[in-house]
N, C-alpha and C. Protein backbone atom coordinates (compact mmCIF):
# COMPACT_ATOMS: atom_id res chain seq x y z
N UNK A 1 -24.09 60.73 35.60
CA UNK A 1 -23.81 59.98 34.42
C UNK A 1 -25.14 59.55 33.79
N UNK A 2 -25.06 59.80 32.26
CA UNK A 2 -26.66 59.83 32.02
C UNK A 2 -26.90 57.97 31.48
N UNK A 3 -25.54 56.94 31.37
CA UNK A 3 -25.93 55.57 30.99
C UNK A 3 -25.97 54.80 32.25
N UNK A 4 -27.00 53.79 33.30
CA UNK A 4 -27.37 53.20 34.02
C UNK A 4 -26.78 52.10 33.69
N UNK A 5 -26.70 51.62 35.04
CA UNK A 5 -26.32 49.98 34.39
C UNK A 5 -27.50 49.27 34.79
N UNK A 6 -27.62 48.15 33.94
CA UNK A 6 -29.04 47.11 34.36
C UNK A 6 -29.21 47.05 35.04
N UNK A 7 -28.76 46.75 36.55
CA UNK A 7 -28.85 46.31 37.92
C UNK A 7 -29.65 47.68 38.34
N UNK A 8 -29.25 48.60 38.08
CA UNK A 8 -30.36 50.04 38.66
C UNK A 8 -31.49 50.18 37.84
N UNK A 9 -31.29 50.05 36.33
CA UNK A 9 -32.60 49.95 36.15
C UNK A 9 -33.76 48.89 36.31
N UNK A 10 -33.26 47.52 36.57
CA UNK A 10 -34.44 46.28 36.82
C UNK A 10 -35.02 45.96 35.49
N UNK A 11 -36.33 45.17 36.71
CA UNK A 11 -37.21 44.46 35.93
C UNK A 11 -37.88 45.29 34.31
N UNK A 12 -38.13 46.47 34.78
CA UNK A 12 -39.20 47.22 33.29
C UNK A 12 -38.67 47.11 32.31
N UNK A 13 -37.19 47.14 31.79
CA UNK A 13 -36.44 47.24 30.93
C UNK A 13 -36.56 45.79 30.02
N UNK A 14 -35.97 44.46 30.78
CA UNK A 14 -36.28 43.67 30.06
C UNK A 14 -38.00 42.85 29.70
N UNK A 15 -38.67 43.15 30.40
CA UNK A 15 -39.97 43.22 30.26
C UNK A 15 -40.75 43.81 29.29
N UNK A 16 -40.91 45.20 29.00
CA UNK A 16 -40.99 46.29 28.10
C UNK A 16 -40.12 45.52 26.76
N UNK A 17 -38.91 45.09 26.78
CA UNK A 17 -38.36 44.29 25.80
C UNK A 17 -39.23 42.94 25.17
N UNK A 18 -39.46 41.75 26.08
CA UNK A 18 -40.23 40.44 25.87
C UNK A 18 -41.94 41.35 25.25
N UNK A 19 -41.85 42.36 26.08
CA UNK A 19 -43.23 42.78 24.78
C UNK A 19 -43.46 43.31 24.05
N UNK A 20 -42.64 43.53 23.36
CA UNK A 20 -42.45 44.54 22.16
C UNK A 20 -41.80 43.12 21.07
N UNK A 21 -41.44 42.24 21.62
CA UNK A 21 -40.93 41.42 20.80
C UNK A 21 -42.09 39.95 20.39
N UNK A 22 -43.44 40.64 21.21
CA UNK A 22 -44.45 39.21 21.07
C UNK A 22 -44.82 39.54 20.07
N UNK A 23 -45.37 40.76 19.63
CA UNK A 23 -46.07 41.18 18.50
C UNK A 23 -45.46 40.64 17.41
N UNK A 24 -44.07 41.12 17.35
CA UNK A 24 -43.38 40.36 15.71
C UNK A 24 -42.84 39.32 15.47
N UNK A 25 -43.24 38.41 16.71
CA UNK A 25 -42.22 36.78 17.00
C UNK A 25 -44.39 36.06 16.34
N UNK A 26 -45.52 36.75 16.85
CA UNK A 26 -46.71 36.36 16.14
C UNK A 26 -47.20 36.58 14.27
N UNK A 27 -46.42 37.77 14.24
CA UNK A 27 -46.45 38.03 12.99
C UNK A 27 -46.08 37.35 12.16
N UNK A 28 -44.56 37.31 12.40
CA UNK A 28 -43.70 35.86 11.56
C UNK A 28 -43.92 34.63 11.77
N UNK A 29 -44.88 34.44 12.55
CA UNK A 29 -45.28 32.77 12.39
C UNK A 29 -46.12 32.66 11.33
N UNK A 30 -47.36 33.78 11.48
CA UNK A 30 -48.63 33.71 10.36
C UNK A 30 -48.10 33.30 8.82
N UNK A 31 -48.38 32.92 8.08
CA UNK A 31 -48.37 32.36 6.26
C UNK A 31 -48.97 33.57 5.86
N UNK A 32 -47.86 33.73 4.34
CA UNK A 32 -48.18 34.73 3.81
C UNK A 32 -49.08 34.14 3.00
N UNK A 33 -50.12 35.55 2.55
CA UNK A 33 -51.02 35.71 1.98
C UNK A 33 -51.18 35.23 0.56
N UNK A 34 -52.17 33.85 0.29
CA UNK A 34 -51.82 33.67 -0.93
C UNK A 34 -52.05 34.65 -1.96
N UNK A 35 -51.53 34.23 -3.20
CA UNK A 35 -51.38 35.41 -4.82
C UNK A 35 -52.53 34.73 -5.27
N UNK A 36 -53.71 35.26 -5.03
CA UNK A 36 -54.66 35.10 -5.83
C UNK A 36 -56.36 35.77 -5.54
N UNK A 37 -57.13 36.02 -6.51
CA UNK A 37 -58.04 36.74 -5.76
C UNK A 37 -59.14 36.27 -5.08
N UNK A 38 -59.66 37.38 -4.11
CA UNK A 38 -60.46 36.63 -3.26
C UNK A 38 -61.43 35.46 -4.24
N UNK A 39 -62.23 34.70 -3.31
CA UNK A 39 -62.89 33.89 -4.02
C UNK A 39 -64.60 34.74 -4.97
N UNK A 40 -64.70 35.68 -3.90
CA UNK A 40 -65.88 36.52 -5.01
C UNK A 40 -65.43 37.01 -6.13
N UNK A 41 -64.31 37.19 -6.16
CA UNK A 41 -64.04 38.41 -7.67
C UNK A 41 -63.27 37.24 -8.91
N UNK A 42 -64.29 37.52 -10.03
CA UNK A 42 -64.27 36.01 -10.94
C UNK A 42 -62.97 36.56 -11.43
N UNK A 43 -62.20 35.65 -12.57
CA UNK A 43 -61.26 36.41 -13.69
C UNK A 43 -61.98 37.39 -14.30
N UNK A 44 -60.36 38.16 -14.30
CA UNK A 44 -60.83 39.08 -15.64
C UNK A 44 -60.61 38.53 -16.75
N UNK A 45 -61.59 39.11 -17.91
CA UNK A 45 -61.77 38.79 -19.16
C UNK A 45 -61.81 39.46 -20.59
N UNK A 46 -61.31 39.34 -21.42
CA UNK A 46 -61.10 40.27 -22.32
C UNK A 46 -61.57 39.99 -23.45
N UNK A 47 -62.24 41.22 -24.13
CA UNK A 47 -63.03 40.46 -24.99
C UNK A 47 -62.23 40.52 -26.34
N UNK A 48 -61.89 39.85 -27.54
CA UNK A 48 -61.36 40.27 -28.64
C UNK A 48 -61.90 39.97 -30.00
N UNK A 49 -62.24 41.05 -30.88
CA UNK A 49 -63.02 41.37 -31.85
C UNK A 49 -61.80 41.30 -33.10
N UNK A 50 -61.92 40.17 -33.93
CA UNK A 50 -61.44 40.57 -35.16
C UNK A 50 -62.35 40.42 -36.23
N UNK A 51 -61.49 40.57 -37.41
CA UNK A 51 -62.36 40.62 -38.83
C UNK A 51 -63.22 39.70 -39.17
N UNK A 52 -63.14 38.37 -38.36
CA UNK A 52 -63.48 36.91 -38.46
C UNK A 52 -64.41 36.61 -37.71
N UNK A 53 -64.16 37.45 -36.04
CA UNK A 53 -65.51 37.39 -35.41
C UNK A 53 -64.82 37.41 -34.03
N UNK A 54 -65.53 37.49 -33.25
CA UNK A 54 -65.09 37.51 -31.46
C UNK A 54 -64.75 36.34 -30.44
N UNK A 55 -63.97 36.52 -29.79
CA UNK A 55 -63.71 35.38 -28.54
C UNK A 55 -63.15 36.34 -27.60
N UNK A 56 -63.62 35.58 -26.31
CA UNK A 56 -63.09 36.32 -24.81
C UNK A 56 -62.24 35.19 -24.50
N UNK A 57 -61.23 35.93 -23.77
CA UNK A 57 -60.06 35.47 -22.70
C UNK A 57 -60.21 35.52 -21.22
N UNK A 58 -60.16 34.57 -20.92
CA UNK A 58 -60.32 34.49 -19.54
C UNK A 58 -58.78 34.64 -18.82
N UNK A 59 -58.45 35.75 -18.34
CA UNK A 59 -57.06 36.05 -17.51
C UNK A 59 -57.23 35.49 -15.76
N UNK A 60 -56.48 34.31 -16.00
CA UNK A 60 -56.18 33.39 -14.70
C UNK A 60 -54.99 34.59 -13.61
N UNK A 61 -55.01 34.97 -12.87
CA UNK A 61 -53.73 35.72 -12.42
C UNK A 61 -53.75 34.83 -11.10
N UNK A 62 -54.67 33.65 -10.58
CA UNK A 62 -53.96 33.21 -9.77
C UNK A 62 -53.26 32.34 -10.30
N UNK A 63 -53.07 31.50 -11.45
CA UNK A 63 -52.21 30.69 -11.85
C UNK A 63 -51.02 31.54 -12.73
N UNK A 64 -51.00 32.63 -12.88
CA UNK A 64 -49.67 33.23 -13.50
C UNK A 64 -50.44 34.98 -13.32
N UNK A 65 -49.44 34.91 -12.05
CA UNK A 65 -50.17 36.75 -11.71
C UNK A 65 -48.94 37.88 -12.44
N UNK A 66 -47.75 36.73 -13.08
CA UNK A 66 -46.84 38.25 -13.81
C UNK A 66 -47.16 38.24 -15.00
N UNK A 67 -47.83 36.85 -15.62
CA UNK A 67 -48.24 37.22 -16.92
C UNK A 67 -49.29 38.17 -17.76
N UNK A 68 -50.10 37.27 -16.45
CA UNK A 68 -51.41 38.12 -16.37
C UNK A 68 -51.21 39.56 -16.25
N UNK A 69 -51.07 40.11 -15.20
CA UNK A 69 -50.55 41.76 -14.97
C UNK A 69 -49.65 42.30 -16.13
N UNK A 70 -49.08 41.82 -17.24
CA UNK A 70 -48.20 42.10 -18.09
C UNK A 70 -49.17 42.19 -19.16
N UNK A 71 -49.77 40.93 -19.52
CA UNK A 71 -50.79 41.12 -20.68
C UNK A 71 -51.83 42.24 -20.48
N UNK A 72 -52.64 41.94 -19.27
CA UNK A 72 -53.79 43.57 -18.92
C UNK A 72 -52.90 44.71 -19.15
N UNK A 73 -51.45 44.79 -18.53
CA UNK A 73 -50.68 46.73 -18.99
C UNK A 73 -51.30 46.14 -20.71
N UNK A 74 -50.68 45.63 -21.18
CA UNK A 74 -50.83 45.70 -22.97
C UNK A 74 -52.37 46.40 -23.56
N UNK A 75 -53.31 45.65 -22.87
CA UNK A 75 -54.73 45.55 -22.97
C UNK A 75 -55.45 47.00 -22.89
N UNK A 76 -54.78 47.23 -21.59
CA UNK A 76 -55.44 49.01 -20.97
C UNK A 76 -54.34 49.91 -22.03
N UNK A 77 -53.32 49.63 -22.40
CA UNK A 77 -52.70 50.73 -22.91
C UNK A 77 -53.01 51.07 -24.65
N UNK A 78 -54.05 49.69 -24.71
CA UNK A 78 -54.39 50.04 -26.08
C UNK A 78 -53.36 48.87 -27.26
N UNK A 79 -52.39 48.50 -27.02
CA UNK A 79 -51.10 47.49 -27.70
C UNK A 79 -51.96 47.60 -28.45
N UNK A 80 -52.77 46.02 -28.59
CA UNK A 80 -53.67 44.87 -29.48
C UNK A 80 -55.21 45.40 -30.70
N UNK A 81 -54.86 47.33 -30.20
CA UNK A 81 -55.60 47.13 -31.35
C UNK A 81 -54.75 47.58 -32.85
N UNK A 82 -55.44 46.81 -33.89
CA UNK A 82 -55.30 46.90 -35.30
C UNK A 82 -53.43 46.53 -35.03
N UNK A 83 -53.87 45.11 -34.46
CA UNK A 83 -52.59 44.24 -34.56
C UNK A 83 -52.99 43.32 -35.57
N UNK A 84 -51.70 42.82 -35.68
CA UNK A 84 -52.00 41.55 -37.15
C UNK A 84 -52.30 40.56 -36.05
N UNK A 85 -53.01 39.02 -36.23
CA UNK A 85 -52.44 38.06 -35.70
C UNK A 85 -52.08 36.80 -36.84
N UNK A 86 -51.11 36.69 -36.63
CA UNK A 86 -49.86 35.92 -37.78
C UNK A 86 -49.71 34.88 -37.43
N UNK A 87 -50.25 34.24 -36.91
CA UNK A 87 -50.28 32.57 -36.34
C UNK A 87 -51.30 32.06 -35.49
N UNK A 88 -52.34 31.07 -36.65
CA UNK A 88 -53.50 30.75 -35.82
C UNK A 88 -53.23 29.41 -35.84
N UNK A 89 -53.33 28.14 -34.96
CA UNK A 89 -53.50 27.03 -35.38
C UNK A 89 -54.91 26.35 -34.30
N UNK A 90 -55.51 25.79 -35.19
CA UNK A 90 -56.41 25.62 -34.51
C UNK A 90 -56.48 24.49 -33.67
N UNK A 91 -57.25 25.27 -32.21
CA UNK A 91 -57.41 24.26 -31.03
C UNK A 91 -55.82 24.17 -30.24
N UNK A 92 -54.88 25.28 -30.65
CA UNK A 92 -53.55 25.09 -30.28
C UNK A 92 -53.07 26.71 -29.79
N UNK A 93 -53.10 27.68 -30.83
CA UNK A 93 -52.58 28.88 -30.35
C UNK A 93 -52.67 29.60 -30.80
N UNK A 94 -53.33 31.19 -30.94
CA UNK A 94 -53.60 32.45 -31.68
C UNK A 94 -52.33 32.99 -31.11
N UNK A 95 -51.52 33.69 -31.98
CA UNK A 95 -50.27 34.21 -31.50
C UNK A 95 -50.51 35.97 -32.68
N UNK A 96 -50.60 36.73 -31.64
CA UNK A 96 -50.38 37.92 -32.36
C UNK A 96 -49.69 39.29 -31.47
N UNK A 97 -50.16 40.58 -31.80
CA UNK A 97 -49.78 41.47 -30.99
C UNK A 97 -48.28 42.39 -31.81
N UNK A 98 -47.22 41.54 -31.84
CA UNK A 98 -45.84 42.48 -32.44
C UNK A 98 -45.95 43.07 -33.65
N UNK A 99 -47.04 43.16 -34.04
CA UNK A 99 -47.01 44.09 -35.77
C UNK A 99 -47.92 44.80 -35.99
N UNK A 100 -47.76 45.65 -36.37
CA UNK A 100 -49.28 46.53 -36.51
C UNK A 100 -49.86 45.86 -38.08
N UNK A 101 -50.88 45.99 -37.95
CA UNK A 101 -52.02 44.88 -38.90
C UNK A 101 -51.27 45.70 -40.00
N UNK A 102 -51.50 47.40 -40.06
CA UNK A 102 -51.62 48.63 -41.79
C UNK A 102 -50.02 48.05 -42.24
N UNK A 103 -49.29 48.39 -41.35
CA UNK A 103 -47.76 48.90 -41.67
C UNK A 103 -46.89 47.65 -41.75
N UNK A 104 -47.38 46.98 -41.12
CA UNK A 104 -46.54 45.71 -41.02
C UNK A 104 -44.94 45.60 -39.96
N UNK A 105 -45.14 47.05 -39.18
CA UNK A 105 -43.83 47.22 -38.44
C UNK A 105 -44.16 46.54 -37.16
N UNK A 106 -42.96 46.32 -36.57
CA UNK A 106 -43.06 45.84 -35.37
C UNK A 106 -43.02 46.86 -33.86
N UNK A 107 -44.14 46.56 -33.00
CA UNK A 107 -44.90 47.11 -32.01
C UNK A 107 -43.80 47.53 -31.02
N UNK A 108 -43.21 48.47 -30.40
CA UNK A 108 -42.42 48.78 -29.26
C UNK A 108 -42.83 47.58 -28.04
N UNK A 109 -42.46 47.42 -27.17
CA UNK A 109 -42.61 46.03 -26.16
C UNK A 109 -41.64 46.67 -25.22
N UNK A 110 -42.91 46.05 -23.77
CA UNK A 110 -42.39 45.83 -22.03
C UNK A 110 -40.73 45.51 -22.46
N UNK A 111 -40.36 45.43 -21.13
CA UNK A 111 -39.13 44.07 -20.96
C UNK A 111 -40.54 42.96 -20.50
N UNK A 112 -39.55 42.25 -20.92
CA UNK A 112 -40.02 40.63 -20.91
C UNK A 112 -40.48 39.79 -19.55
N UNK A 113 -41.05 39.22 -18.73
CA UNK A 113 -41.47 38.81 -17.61
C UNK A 113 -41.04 37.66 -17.83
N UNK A 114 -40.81 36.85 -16.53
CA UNK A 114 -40.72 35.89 -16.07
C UNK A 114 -41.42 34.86 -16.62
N UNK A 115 -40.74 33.27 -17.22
CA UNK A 115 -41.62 32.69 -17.94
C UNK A 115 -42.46 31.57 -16.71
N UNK A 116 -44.06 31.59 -16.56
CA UNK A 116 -44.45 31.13 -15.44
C UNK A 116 -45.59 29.61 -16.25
N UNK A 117 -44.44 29.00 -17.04
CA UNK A 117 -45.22 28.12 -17.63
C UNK A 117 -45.14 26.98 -16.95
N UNK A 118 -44.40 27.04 -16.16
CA UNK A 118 -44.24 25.37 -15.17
C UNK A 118 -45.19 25.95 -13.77
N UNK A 119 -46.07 26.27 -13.73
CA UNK A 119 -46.80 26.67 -12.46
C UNK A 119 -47.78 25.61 -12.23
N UNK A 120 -47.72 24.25 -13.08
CA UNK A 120 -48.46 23.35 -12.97
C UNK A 120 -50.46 23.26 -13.52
């Protein structure tokens, strides 16, 4: 009969068991890894050039890493150039990006991310 019962096989069985089970009873104690980057690697930053003149953005991704990662896809894929921006108020909010500056149509768009404005 090729199934044993415990009593013939012994000690190795549950032993071989208790150690195979230390490794992942240590694992799951450890804290996961915080979302943010190491401490050498500064923000990224983006620089933006309009008709008026330049300012850089400093992209926080440890304080909002889906926004952040959402705005850079826009950035690398090119979105923001020869966008309008249609709402400046000053010392408050440059809001642009959905229109192309020539045509005045509105820009194809992600789905929408998670809003991570309460992250304190």
């Amino acid at each position: 009969m090729l199934i044993k019962s415990w009593r013939r096989i012994g000690l190795p069985v549950p032993l071989l068991l208790a150690l195979l089970l230390l490794p992942a009873a240590g694992r799951a104690a450890e804290p996961p890894a915080p979302h943010e980057p190491p401490a050498h690697e500064p923000p990224a930053q983006v620089r933006v050039t309009t008709s008026l003149g330049a300012f850089v953005i400093e992209v926080r991704s440890d304080r909002a890493p889906l926004t952040s990662a959402n705005f850079l896809r826009y950035v690398r894929e090119g979105f923001y150039t020869n966008t309008l921006l249609h709402r400046v108020i000053a010392n408050f909010v440059i809001q642009g990006g959905g229109h192309d500056a020539t045509t005045m149509q509105l820009k194809p768009t992600h789905d929408p991310v998670f809003n991570e404005s309460g992250n304190g």
